[in-house]
Protein backbone atom coordinates (compact mmCIF):
# COMPACT_ATOMS: atom_id res chain seq x y z
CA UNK A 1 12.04 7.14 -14.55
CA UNK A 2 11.65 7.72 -11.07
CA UNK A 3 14.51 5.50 -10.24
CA UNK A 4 17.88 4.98 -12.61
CA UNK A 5 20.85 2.36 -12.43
CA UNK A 6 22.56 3.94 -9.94
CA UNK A 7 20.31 2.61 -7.28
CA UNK A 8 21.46 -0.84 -8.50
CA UNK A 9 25.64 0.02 -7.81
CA UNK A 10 25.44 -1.05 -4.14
CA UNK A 11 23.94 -2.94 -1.17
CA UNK A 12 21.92 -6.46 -1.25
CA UNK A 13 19.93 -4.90 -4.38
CA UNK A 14 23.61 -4.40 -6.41
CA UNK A 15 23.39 -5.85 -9.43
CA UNK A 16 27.14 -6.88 -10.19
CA UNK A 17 27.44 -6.19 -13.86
CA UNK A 18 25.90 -2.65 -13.90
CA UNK A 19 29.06 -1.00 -12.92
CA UNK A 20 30.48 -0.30 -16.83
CA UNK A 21 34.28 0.44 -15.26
CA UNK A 22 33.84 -3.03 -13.47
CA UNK A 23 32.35 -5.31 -15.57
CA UNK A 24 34.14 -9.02 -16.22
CA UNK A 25 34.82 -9.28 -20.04
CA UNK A 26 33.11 -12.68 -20.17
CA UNK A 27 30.10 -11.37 -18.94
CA UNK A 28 27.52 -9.46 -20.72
CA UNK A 29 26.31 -5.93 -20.60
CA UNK A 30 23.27 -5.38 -18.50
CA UNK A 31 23.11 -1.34 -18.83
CA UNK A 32 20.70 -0.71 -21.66
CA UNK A 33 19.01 -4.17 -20.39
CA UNK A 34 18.38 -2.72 -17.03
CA UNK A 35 16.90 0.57 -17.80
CA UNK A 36 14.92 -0.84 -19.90
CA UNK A 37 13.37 -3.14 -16.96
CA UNK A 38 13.28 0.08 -14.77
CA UNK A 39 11.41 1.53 -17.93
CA UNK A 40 8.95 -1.23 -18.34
CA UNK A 41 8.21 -2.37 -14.83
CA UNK A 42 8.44 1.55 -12.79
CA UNK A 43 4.83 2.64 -15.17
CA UNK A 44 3.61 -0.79 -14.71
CA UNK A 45 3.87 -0.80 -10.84
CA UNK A 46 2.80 3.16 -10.34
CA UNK A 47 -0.03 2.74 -12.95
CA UNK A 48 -1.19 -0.39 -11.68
CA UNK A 49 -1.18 0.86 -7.65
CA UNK A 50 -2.99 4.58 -8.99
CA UNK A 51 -4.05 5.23 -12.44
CA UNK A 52 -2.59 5.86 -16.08
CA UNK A 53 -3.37 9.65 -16.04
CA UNK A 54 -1.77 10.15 -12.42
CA UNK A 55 1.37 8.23 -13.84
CA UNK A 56 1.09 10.09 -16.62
CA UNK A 57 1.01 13.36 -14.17
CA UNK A 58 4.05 11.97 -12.81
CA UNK A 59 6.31 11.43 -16.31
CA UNK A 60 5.00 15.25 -17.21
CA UNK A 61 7.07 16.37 -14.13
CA UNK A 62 10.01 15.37 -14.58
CA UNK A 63 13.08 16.59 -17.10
CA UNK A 64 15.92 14.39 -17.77
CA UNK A 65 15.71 11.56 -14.85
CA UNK A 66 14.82 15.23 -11.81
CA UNK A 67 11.59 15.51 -10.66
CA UNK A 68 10.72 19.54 -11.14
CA UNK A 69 11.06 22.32 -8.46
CA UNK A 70 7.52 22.76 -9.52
CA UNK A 71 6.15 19.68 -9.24
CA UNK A 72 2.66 19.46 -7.07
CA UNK A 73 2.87 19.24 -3.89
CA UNK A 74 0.87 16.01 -3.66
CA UNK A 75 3.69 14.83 -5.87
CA UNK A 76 6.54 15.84 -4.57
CA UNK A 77 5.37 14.19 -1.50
CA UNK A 78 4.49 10.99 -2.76
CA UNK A 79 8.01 10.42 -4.46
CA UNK A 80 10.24 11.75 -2.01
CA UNK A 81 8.07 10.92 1.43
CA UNK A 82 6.37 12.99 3.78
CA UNK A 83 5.80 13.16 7.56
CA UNK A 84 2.84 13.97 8.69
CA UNK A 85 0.03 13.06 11.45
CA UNK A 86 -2.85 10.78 11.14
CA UNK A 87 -4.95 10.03 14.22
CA UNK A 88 -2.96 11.91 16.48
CA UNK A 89 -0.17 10.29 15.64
CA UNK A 90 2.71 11.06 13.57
CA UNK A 91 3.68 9.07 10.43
CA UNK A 92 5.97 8.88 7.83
CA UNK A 93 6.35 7.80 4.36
CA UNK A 94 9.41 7.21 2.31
CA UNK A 95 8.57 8.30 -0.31
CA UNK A 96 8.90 6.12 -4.11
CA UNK A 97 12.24 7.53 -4.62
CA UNK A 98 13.84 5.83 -1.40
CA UNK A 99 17.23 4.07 -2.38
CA UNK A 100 15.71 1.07 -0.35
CA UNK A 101 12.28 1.32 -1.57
CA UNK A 102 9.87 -0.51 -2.95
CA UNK A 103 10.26 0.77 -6.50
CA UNK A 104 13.38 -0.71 -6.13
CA UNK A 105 12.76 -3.99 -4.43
CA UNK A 106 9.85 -4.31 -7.32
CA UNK A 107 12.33 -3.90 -9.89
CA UNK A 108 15.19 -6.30 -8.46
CA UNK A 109 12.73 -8.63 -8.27
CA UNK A 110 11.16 -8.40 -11.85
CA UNK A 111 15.33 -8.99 -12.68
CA UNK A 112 15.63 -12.07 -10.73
CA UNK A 113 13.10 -13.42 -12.32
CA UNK A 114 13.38 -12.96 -16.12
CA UNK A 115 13.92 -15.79 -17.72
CA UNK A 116 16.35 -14.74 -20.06
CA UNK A 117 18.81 -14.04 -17.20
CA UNK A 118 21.02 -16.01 -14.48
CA UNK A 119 22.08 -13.51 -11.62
CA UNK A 120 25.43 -14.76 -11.12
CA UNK A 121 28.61 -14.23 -8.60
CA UNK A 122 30.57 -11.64 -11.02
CA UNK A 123 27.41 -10.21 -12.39
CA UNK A 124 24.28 -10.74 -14.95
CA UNK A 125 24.75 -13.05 -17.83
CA UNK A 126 22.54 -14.64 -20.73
CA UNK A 127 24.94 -17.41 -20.36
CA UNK A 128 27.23 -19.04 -17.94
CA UNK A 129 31.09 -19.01 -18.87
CA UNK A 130 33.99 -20.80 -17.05
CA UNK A 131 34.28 -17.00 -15.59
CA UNK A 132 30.94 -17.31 -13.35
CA UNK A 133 29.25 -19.78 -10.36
CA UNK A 134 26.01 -19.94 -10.64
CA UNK A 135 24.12 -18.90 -7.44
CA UNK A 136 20.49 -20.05 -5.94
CA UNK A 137 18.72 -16.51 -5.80
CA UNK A 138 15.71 -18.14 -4.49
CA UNK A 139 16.02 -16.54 -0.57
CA UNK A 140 16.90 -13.65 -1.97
CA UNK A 141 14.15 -13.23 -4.24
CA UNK A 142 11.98 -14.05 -1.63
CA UNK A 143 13.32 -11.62 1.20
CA UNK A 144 13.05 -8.80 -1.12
CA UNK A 145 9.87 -9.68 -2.48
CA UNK A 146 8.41 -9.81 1.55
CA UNK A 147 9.80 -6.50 1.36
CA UNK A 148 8.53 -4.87 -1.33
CA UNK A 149 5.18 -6.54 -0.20
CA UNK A 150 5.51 -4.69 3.32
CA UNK A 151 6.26 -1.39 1.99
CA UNK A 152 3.57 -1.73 -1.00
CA UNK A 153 0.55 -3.12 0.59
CA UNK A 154 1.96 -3.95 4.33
CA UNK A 155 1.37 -7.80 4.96
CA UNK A 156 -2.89 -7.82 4.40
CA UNK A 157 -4.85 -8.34 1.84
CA UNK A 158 -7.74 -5.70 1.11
CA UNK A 159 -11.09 -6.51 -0.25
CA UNK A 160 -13.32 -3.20 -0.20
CA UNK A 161 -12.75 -1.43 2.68
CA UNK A 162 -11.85 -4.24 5.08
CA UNK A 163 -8.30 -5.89 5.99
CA UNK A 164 -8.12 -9.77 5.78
CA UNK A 165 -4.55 -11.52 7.41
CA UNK A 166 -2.06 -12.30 4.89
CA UNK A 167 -0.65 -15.92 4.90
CA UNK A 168 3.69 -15.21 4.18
CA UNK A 169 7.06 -17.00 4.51
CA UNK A 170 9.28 -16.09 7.58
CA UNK A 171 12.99 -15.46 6.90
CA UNK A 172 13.30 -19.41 8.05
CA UNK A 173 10.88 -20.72 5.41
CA UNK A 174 8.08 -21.02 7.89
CA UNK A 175 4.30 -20.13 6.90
CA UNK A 176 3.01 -17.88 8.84
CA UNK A 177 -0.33 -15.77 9.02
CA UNK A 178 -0.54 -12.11 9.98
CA UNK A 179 -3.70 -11.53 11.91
CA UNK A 180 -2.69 -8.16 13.26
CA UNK A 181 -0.49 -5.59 11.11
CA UNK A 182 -3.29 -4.71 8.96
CA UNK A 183 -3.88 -1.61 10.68
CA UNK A 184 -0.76 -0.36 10.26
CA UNK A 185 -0.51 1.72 13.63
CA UNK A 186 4.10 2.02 13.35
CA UNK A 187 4.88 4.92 12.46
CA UNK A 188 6.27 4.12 9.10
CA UNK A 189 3.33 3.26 6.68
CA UNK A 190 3.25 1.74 3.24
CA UNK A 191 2.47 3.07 -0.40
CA UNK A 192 -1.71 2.15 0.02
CA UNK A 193 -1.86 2.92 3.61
CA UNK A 194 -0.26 6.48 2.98
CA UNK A 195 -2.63 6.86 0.09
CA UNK A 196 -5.86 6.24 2.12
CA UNK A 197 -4.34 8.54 4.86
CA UNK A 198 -3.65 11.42 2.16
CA UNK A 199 -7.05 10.98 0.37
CA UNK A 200 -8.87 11.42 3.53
CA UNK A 201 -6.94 14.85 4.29
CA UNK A 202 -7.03 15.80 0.79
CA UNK A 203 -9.79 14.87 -0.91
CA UNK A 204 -10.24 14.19 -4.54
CA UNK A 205 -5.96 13.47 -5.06
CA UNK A 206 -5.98 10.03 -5.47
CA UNK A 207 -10.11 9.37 -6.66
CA UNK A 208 -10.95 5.95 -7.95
CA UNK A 209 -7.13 4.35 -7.97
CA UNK A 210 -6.29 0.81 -8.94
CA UNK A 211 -4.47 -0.39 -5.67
CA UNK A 212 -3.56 -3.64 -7.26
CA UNK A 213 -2.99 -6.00 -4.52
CA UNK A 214 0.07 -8.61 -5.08
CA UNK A 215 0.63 -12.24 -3.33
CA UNK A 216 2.91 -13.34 -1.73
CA UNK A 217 6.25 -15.45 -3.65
CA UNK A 218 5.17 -19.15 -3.12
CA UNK A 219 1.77 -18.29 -4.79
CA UNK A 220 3.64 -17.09 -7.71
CA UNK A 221 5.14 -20.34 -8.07
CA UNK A 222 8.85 -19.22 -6.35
């Protein structure tokens, strides 16, 4: 895995109960759950935005949870960003392995939303005891989904070659439509943008890739 349960032990991504030394009795334990979601949902994600033979690239380089000293330069890069300059002007990507990344935003999200679950004050629970409140995660699923979105695919939809606005919800709740960050000229760029910047100074790296394109969280039914 390119991410573990430590980047889950802190900030608005924490998930309560994955702390072992902290957990509430009455609550159940998420540990085994969790890396199992990073598992599942880290090849989905990475195969779905490139292709099952560059994840499987990926996997092949690294030894127990490290990416390898070894490790291609093209991949090394793409995990743990780069900076570098794209029509004379510099850029940088974070890289997947960023502790506020969209590997992990993805993954928090594909949490909050399993059915099986409840994301709760004192942690993650199949059920809910006396020992827990029950909290709306609705904003928050929604804030970090906008983020992952904007660090994935920025806030456009692609069709071929060309960049279409993307209609998504403002931290207030308002609809709004994004008729001009499509080009992404900032000087931080997202996963497909720095993939069409690296293809076009390296060519034949990332040939023929998936770039699955997601929407936003009210068209998922959130």
């Amino acid at each position: 895995m390119i991410i573990n349960d430590t980047f889950f032990k802190r900030g608005v991504n924490k998930i309560p109960d994955n702390d072992i030394t902290t957990r509430n009795p009455n609550v159940t334990q998420t540990e085994s759950t969790l890396d199992d979601v990073i598992s599942y949902h880290e090849r989905i994600l990475i195969t779905n935005a490139l292709t099952p033979s560059l994840w499987a690239t990926i996997v092949s380089n690294y030894t127990n949870g490290v990416l390898d000293a070894g490790a291609p330069v093209w991949l090394s890069r793409l995990v743990n960003g780069y900076i570098y300059t794209h029509d004379e002007k510099e850029r940088e990507w974070k890289g997947l392995a960023d502790a506020q990344g969209l590997i992990v935003k993805y993954i928090f999200c594909q949490y909050l939303s399993d059915d099986l679950y409840s994301y709760l004050i004192r942690g993650v629970s199949k059920l809910k005891t006396d020992a827990s409140e029950l909290v709306n995660v609705t904003p928050l699923y929604v804030d970090q989904w906008n983020l992952f979105i904007e660090q994935y695919q920025g806030d456009v939809l692609f069709c071929g070659n060309e960049y279409y606005p993307m209609e998504f919800t403002n931290r207030f709740g308002g609809r709004m439509i994004d008729y001009q960050s499509s080009t992404n000229t900032g000087a931080y760029v997202d996963l497909l943008t720095y993939i069409e910047h690296y293809e076009k100074a390296n060519v034949g790296t990332y040939t023929n890739i998936n770039k699955l394109i997601y929407q936003d969280e009210n068209k998922m039914g959130i």
